[in-house]
C-alpha atoms as a PDB file:
ATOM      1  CA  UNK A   1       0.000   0.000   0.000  1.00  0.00           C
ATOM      2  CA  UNK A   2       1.077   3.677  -0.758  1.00  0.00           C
ATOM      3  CA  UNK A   3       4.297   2.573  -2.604  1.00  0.00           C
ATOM      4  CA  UNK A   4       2.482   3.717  -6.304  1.00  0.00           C
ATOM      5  CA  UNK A   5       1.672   7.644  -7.300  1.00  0.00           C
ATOM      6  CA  UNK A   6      -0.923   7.846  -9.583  1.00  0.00           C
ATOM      7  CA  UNK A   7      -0.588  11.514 -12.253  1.00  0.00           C
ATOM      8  CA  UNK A   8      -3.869  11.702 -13.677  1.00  0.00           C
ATOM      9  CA  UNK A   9      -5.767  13.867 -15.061  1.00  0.00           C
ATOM     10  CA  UNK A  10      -8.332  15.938 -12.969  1.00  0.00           C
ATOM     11  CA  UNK A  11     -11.798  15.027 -15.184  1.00  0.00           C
ATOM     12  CA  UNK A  12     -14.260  13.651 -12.569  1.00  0.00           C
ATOM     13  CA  UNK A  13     -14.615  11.284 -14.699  1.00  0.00           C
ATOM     14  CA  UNK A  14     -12.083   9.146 -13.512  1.00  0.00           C
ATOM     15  CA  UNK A  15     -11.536   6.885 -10.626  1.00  0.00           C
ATOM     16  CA  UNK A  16      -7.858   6.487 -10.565  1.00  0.00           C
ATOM     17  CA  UNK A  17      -8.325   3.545  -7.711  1.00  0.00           C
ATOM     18  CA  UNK A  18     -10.481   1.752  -9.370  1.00  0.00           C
ATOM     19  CA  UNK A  19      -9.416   2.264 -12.472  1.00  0.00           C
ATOM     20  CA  UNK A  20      -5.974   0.323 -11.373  1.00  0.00           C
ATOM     21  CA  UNK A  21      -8.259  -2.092  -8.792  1.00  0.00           C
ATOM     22  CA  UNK A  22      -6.813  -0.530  -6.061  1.00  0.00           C
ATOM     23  CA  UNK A  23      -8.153   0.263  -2.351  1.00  0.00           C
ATOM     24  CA  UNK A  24      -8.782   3.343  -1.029  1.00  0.00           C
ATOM     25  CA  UNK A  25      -5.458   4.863   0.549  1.00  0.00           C
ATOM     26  CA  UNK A  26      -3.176   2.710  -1.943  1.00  0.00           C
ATOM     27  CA  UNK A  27      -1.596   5.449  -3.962  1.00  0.00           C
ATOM     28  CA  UNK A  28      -0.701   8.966  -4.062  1.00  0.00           C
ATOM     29  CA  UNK A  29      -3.151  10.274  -6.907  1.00  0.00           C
ATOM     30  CA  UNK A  30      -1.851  14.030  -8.074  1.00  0.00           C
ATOM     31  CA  UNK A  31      -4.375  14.994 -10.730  1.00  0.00           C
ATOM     32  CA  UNK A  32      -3.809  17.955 -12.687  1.00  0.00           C
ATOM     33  CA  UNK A  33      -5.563  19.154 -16.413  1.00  0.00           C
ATOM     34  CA  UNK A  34      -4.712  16.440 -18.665  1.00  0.00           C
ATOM     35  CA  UNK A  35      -2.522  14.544 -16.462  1.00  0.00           C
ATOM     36  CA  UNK A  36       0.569  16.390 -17.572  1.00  0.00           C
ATOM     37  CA  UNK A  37       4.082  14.934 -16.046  1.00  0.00           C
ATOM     38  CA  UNK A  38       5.696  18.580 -16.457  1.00  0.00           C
ATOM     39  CA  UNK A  39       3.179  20.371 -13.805  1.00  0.00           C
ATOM     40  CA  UNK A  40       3.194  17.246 -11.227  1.00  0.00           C
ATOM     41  CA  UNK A  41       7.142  16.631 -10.631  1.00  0.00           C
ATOM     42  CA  UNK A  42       6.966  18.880  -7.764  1.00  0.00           C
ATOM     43  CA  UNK A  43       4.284  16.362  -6.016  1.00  0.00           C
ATOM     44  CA  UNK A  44       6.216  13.138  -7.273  1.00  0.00           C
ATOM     45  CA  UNK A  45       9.493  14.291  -5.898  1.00  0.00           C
ATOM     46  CA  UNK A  46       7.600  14.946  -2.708  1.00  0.00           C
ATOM     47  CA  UNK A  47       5.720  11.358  -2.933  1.00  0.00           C
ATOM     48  CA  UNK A  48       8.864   9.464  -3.160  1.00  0.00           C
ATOM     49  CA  UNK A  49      11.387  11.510  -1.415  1.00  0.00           C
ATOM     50  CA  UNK A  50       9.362  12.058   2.082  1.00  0.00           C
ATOM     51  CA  UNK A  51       6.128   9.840   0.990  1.00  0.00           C
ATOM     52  CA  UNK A  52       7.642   6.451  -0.361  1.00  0.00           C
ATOM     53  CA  UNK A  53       6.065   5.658  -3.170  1.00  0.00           C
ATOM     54  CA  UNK A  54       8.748   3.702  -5.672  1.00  0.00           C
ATOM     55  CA  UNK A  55       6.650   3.230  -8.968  1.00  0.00           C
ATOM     56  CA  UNK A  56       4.763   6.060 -10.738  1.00  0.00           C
ATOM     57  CA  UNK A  57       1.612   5.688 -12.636  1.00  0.00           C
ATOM     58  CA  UNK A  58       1.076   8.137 -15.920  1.00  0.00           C
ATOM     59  CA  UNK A  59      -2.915   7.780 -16.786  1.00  0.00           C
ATOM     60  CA  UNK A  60      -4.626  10.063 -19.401  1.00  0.00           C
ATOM     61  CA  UNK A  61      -7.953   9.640 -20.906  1.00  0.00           C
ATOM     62  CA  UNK A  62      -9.805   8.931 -23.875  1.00  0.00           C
ATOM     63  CA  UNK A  63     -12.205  12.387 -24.597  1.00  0.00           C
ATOM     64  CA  UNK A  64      -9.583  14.802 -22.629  1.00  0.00           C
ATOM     65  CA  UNK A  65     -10.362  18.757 -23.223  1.00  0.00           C
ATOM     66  CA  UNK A  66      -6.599  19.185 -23.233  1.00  0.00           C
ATOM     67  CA  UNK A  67      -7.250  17.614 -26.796  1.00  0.00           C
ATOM     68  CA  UNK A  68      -9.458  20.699 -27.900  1.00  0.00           C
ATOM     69  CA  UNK A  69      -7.341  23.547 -28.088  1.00  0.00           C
ATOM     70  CA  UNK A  70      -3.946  24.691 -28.253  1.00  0.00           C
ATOM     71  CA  UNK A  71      -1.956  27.283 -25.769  1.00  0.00           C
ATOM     72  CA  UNK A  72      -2.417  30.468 -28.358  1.00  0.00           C
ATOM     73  CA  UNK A  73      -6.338  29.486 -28.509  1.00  0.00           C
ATOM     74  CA  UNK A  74      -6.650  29.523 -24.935  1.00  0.00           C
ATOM     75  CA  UNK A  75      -4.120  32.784 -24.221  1.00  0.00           C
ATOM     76  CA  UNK A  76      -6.293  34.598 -26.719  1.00  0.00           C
ATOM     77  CA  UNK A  77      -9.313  33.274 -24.661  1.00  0.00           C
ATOM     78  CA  UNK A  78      -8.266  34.958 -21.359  1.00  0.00           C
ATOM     79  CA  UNK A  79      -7.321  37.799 -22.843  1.00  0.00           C
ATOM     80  CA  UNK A  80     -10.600  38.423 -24.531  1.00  0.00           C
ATOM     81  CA  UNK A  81     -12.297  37.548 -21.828  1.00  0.00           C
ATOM     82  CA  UNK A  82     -10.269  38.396 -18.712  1.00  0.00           C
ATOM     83  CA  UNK A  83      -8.107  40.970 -19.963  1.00  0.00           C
ATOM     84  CA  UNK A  84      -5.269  39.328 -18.587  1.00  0.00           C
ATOM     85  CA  UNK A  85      -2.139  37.884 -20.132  1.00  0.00           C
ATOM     86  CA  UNK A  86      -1.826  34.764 -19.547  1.00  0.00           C
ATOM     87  CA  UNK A  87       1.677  34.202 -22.317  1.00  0.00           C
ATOM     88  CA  UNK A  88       3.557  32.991 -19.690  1.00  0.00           C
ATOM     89  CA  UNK A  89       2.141  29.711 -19.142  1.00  0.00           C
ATOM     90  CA  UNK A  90       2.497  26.922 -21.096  1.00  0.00           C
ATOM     91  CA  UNK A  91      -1.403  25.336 -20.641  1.00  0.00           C
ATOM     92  CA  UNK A  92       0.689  21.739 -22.097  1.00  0.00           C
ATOM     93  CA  UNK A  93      -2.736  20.794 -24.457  1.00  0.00           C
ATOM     94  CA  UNK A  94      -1.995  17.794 -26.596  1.00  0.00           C
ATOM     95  CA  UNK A  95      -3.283  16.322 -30.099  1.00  0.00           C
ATOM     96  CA  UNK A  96      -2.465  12.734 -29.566  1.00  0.00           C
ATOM     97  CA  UNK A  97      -3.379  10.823 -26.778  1.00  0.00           C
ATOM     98  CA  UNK A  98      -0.827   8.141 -26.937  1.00  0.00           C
ATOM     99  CA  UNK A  99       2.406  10.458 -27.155  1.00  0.00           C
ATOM    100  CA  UNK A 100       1.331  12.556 -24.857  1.00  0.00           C
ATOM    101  CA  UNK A 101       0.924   9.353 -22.551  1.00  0.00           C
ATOM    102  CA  UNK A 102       4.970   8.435 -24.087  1.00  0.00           C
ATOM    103  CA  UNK A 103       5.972  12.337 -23.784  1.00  0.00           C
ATOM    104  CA  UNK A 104       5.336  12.183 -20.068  1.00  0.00           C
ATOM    105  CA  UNK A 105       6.757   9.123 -19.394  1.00  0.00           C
ATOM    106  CA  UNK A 106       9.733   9.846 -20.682  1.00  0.00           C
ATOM    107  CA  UNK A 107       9.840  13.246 -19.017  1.00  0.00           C
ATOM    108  CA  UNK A 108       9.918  11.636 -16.167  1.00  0.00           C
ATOM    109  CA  UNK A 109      12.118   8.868 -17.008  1.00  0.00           C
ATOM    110  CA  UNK A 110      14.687  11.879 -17.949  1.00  0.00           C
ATOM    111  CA  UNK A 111      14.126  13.888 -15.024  1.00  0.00           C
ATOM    112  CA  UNK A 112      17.291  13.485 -12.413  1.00  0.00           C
ATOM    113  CA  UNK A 113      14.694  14.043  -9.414  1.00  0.00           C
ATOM    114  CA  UNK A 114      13.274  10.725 -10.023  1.00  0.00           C
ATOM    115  CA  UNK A 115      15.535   8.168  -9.557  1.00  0.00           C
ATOM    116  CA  UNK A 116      16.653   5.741 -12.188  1.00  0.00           C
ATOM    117  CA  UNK A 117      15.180   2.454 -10.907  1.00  0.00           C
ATOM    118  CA  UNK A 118      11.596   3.738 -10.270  1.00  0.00           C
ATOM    119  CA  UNK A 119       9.226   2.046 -12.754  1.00  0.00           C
ATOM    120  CA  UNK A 120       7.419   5.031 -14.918  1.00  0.00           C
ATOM    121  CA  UNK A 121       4.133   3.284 -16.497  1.00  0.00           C
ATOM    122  CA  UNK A 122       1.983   5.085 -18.668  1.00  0.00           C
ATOM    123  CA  UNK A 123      -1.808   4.325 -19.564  1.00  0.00           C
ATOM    124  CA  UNK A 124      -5.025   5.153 -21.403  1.00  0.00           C
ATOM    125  CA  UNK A 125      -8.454   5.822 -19.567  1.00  0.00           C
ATOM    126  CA  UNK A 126     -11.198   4.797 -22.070  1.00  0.00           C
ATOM    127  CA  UNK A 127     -14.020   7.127 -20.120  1.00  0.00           C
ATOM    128  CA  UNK A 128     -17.209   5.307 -21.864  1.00  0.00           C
ATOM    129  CA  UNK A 129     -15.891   1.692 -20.896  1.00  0.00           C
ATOM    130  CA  UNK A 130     -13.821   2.152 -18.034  1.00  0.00           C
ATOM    131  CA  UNK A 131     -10.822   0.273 -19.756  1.00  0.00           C
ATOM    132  CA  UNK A 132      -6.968   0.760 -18.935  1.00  0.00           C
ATOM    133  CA  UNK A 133      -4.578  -0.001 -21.726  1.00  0.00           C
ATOM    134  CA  UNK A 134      -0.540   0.328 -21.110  1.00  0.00           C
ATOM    135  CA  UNK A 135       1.197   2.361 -23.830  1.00  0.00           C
ATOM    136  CA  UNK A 136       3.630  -0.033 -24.487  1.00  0.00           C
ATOM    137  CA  UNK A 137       6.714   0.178 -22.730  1.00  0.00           C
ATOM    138  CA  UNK A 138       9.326  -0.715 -25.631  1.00  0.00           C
ATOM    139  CA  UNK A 139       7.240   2.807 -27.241  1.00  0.00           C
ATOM    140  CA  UNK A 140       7.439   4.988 -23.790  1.00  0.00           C
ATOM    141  CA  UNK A 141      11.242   4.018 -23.593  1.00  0.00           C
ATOM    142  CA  UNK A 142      12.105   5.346 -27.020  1.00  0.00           C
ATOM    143  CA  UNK A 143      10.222   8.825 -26.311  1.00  0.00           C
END
Protein backbone atom coordinates (compact mmCIF):
# COMPACT_ATOMS: atom_id res chain seq x y z
CA UNK A 1 0.00 0.00 0.00
CA UNK A 2 1.08 3.68 -0.76
CA UNK A 3 4.30 2.57 -2.60
CA UNK A 4 2.48 3.72 -6.30
CA UNK A 5 1.67 7.64 -7.30
CA UNK A 6 -0.92 7.85 -9.58
CA UNK A 7 -0.59 11.51 -12.25
CA UNK A 8 -3.87 11.70 -13.68
CA UNK A 9 -5.77 13.87 -15.06
CA UNK A 10 -8.33 15.94 -12.97
CA UNK A 11 -11.80 15.03 -15.18
CA UNK A 12 -14.26 13.65 -12.57
CA UNK A 13 -14.61 11.28 -14.70
CA UNK A 14 -12.08 9.15 -13.51
CA UNK A 15 -11.54 6.88 -10.63
CA UNK A 16 -7.86 6.49 -10.56
CA UNK A 17 -8.33 3.55 -7.71
CA UNK A 18 -10.48 1.75 -9.37
CA UNK A 19 -9.42 2.26 -12.47
CA UNK A 20 -5.97 0.32 -11.37
CA UNK A 21 -8.26 -2.09 -8.79
CA UNK A 22 -6.81 -0.53 -6.06
CA UNK A 23 -8.15 0.26 -2.35
CA UNK A 24 -8.78 3.34 -1.03
CA UNK A 25 -5.46 4.86 0.55
CA UNK A 26 -3.18 2.71 -1.94
CA UNK A 27 -1.60 5.45 -3.96
CA UNK A 28 -0.70 8.97 -4.06
CA UNK A 29 -3.15 10.27 -6.91
CA UNK A 30 -1.85 14.03 -8.07
CA UNK A 31 -4.38 14.99 -10.73
CA UNK A 32 -3.81 17.95 -12.69
CA UNK A 33 -5.56 19.15 -16.41
CA UNK A 34 -4.71 16.44 -18.66
CA UNK A 35 -2.52 14.54 -16.46
CA UNK A 36 0.57 16.39 -17.57
CA UNK A 37 4.08 14.93 -16.05
CA UNK A 38 5.70 18.58 -16.46
CA UNK A 39 3.18 20.37 -13.80
CA UNK A 40 3.19 17.25 -11.23
CA UNK A 41 7.14 16.63 -10.63
CA UNK A 42 6.97 18.88 -7.76
CA UNK A 43 4.28 16.36 -6.02
CA UNK A 44 6.22 13.14 -7.27
CA UNK A 45 9.49 14.29 -5.90
CA UNK A 46 7.60 14.95 -2.71
CA UNK A 47 5.72 11.36 -2.93
CA UNK A 48 8.86 9.46 -3.16
CA UNK A 49 11.39 11.51 -1.41
CA UNK A 50 9.36 12.06 2.08
CA UNK A 51 6.13 9.84 0.99
CA UNK A 52 7.64 6.45 -0.36
CA UNK A 53 6.07 5.66 -3.17
CA UNK A 54 8.75 3.70 -5.67
CA UNK A 55 6.65 3.23 -8.97
CA UNK A 56 4.76 6.06 -10.74
CA UNK A 57 1.61 5.69 -12.64
CA UNK A 58 1.08 8.14 -15.92
CA UNK A 59 -2.92 7.78 -16.79
CA UNK A 60 -4.63 10.06 -19.40
CA UNK A 61 -7.95 9.64 -20.91
CA UNK A 62 -9.81 8.93 -23.88
CA UNK A 63 -12.20 12.39 -24.60
CA UNK A 64 -9.58 14.80 -22.63
CA UNK A 65 -10.36 18.76 -23.22
CA UNK A 66 -6.60 19.19 -23.23
CA UNK A 67 -7.25 17.61 -26.80
CA UNK A 68 -9.46 20.70 -27.90
CA UNK A 69 -7.34 23.55 -28.09
CA UNK A 70 -3.95 24.69 -28.25
CA UNK A 71 -1.96 27.28 -25.77
CA UNK A 72 -2.42 30.47 -28.36
CA UNK A 73 -6.34 29.49 -28.51
CA UNK A 74 -6.65 29.52 -24.93
CA UNK A 75 -4.12 32.78 -24.22
CA UNK A 76 -6.29 34.60 -26.72
CA UNK A 77 -9.31 33.27 -24.66
CA UNK A 78 -8.27 34.96 -21.36
CA UNK A 79 -7.32 37.80 -22.84
CA UNK A 80 -10.60 38.42 -24.53
CA UNK A 81 -12.30 37.55 -21.83
CA UNK A 82 -10.27 38.40 -18.71
CA UNK A 83 -8.11 40.97 -19.96
CA UNK A 84 -5.27 39.33 -18.59
CA UNK A 85 -2.14 37.88 -20.13
CA UNK A 86 -1.83 34.76 -19.55
CA UNK A 87 1.68 34.20 -22.32
CA UNK A 88 3.56 32.99 -19.69
CA UNK A 89 2.14 29.71 -19.14
CA UNK A 90 2.50 26.92 -21.10
CA UNK A 91 -1.40 25.34 -20.64
CA UNK A 92 0.69 21.74 -22.10
CA UNK A 93 -2.74 20.79 -24.46
CA UNK A 94 -2.00 17.79 -26.60
CA UNK A 95 -3.28 16.32 -30.10
CA UNK A 96 -2.47 12.73 -29.57
CA UNK A 97 -3.38 10.82 -26.78
CA UNK A 98 -0.83 8.14 -26.94
CA UNK A 99 2.41 10.46 -27.16
CA UNK A 100 1.33 12.56 -24.86
CA UNK A 101 0.92 9.35 -22.55
CA UNK A 102 4.97 8.43 -24.09
CA UNK A 103 5.97 12.34 -23.78
CA UNK A 104 5.34 12.18 -20.07
CA UNK A 105 6.76 9.12 -19.39
CA UNK A 106 9.73 9.85 -20.68
CA UNK A 107 9.84 13.25 -19.02
CA UNK A 108 9.92 11.64 -16.17
CA UNK A 109 12.12 8.87 -17.01
CA UNK A 110 14.69 11.88 -17.95
CA UNK A 111 14.13 13.89 -15.02
CA UNK A 112 17.29 13.49 -12.41
CA UNK A 113 14.69 14.04 -9.41
CA UNK A 114 13.27 10.73 -10.02
CA UNK A 115 15.54 8.17 -9.56
CA UNK A 116 16.65 5.74 -12.19
CA UNK A 117 15.18 2.45 -10.91
CA UNK A 118 11.60 3.74 -10.27
CA UNK A 119 9.23 2.05 -12.75
CA UNK A 120 7.42 5.03 -14.92
CA UNK A 121 4.13 3.28 -16.50
CA UNK A 122 1.98 5.08 -18.67
CA UNK A 123 -1.81 4.32 -19.56
CA UNK A 124 -5.02 5.15 -21.40
CA UNK A 125 -8.45 5.82 -19.57
CA UNK A 126 -11.20 4.80 -22.07
CA UNK A 127 -14.02 7.13 -20.12
CA UNK A 128 -17.21 5.31 -21.86
CA UNK A 129 -15.89 1.69 -20.90
CA UNK A 130 -13.82 2.15 -18.03
CA UNK A 131 -10.82 0.27 -19.76
CA UNK A 132 -6.97 0.76 -18.94
CA UNK A 133 -4.58 0.00 -21.73
CA UNK A 134 -0.54 0.33 -21.11
CA UNK A 135 1.20 2.36 -23.83
CA UNK A 136 3.63 -0.03 -24.49
CA UNK A 137 6.71 0.18 -22.73
CA UNK A 138 9.33 -0.71 -25.63
CA UNK A 139 7.24 2.81 -27.24
CA UNK A 140 7.44 4.99 -23.79
CA UNK A 141 11.24 4.02 -23.59
CA UNK A 142 12.11 5.35 -27.02
CA UNK A 143 10.22 8.83 -26.31
Amino acid sequence: ARRVANETCMDARIDPAKALGLSDGDAHVIRNAGGRAHEALRSLVISQQLLGTREVVVIHHTDCGMLTFSDDELRVKVRVELGADASHIAFLPFKDLEQSVRQDVAYLRASPLIPEDVPIRGFVYDVRTGAVSEVGAEETATA
